[in-house]
C-alpha atoms as a PDB file:
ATOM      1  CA  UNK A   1     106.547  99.969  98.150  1.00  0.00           C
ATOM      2  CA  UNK A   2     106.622  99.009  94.620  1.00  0.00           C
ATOM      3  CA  UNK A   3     108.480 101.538  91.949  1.00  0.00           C
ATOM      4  CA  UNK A   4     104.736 102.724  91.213  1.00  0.00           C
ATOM      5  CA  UNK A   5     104.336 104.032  94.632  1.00  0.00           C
ATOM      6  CA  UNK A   6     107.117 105.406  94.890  1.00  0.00           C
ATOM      7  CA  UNK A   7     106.885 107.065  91.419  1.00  0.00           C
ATOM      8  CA  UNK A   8     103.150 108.571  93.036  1.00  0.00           C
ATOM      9  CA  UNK A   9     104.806 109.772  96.125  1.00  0.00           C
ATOM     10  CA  UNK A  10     107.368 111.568  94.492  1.00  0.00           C
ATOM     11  CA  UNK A  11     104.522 113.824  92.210  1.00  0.00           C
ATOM     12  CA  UNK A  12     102.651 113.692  95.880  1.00  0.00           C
ATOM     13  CA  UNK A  13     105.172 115.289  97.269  1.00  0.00           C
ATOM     14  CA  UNK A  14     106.236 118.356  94.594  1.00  0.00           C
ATOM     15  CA  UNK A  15     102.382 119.492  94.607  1.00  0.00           C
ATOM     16  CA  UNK A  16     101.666 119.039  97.690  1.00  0.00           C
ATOM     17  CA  UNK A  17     101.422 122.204 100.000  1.00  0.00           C
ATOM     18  CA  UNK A  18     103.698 122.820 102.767  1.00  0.00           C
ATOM     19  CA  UNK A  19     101.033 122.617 104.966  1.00  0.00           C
ATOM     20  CA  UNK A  20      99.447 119.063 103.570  1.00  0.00           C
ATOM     21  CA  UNK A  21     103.235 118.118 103.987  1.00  0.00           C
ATOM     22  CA  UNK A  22     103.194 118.686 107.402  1.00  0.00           C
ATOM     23  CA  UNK A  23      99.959 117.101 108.293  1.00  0.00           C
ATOM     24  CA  UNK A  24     101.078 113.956 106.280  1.00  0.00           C
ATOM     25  CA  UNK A  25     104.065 113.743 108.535  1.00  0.00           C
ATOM     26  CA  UNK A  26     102.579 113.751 111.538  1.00  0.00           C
ATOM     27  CA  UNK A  27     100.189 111.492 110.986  1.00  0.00           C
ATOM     28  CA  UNK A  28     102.952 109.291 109.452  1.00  0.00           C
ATOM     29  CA  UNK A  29     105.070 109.588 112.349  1.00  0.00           C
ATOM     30  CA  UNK A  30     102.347 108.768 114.914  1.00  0.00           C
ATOM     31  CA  UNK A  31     101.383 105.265 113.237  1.00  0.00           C
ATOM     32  CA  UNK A  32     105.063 104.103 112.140  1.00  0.00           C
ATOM     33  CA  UNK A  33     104.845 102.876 115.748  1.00  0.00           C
ATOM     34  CA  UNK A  34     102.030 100.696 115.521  1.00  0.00           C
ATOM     35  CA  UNK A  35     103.656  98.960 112.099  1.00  0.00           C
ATOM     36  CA  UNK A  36     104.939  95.440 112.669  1.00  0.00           C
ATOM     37  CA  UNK A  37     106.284  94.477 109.588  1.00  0.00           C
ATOM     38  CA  UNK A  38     110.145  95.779 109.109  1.00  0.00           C
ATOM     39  CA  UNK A  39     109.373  96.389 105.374  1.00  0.00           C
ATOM     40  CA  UNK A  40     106.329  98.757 106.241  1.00  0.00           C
ATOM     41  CA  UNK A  41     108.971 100.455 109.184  1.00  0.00           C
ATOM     42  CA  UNK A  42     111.667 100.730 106.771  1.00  0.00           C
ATOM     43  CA  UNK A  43     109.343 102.164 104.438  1.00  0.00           C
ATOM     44  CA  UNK A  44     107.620 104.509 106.408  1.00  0.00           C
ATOM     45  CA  UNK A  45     110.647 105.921 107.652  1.00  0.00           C
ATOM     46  CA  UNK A  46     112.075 106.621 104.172  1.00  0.00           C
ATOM     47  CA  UNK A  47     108.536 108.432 103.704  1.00  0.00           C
ATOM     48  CA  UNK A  48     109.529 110.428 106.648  1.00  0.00           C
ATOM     49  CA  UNK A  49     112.988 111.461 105.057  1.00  0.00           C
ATOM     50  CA  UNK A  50     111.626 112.459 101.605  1.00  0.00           C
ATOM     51  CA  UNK A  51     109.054 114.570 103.632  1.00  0.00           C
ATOM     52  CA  UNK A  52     111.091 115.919 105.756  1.00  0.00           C
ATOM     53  CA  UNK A  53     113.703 117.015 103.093  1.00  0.00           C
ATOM     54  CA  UNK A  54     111.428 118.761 100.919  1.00  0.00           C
ATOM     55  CA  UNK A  55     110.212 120.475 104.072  1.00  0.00           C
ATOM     56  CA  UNK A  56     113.697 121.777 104.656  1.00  0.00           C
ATOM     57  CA  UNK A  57     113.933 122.829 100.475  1.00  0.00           C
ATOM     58  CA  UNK A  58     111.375 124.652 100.706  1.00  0.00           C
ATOM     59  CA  UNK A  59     112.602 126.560 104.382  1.00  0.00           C
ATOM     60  CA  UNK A  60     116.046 127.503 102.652  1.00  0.00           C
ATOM     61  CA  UNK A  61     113.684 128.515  99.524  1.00  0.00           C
ATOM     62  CA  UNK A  62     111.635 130.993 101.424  1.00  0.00           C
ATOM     63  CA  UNK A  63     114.519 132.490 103.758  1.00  0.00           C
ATOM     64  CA  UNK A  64     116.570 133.147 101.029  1.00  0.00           C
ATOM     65  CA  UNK A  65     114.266 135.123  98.820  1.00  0.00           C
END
C-alpha cells in the first residue's frame, strides 16, 4: 500500500464503528488466505494489527469508564 492508503486507512479506522471494525476484520482475515502475492500478505496482515489494536483501545476505553 502506497502512503495514500495508508493515510485513508488510518481516518478509516478512527471513524469507523466498533462494529464496522469488526466486520472489516473478519472479512479481512477470511481472504488473507486466498492472497498470493507476499506484499498483499504482508499487507493484509499489518491491516489486521492496526484493526485489531484499535479494537483493544477502545475495550480498555469502555472498561475503564
Amino acid at each position: 500500500m502506497n502512503k495514500d492508503d495508508w493515510k485513508a486507512f488510518l481516518r478509516w479506522l478512527e471513524s469507523a464503528d466498533s462494529a464496522e471494525l469488526e466486520r472489516k476484520l473478519l472479512a479481512l482475515e477470511t481472504r488473507t488466505a486466498t492472497f498470493t502475492e507476499a506484499a498483499v500478505r504482508a499487507d493484509a496482515r499489518r491491516l489486521l494489527a492496526w484493526i485489531n489494536v484499535e479494537l483493544e483501545a477502545r475495550r480498555v476505553l469502555r472498561e475503564s469508564k
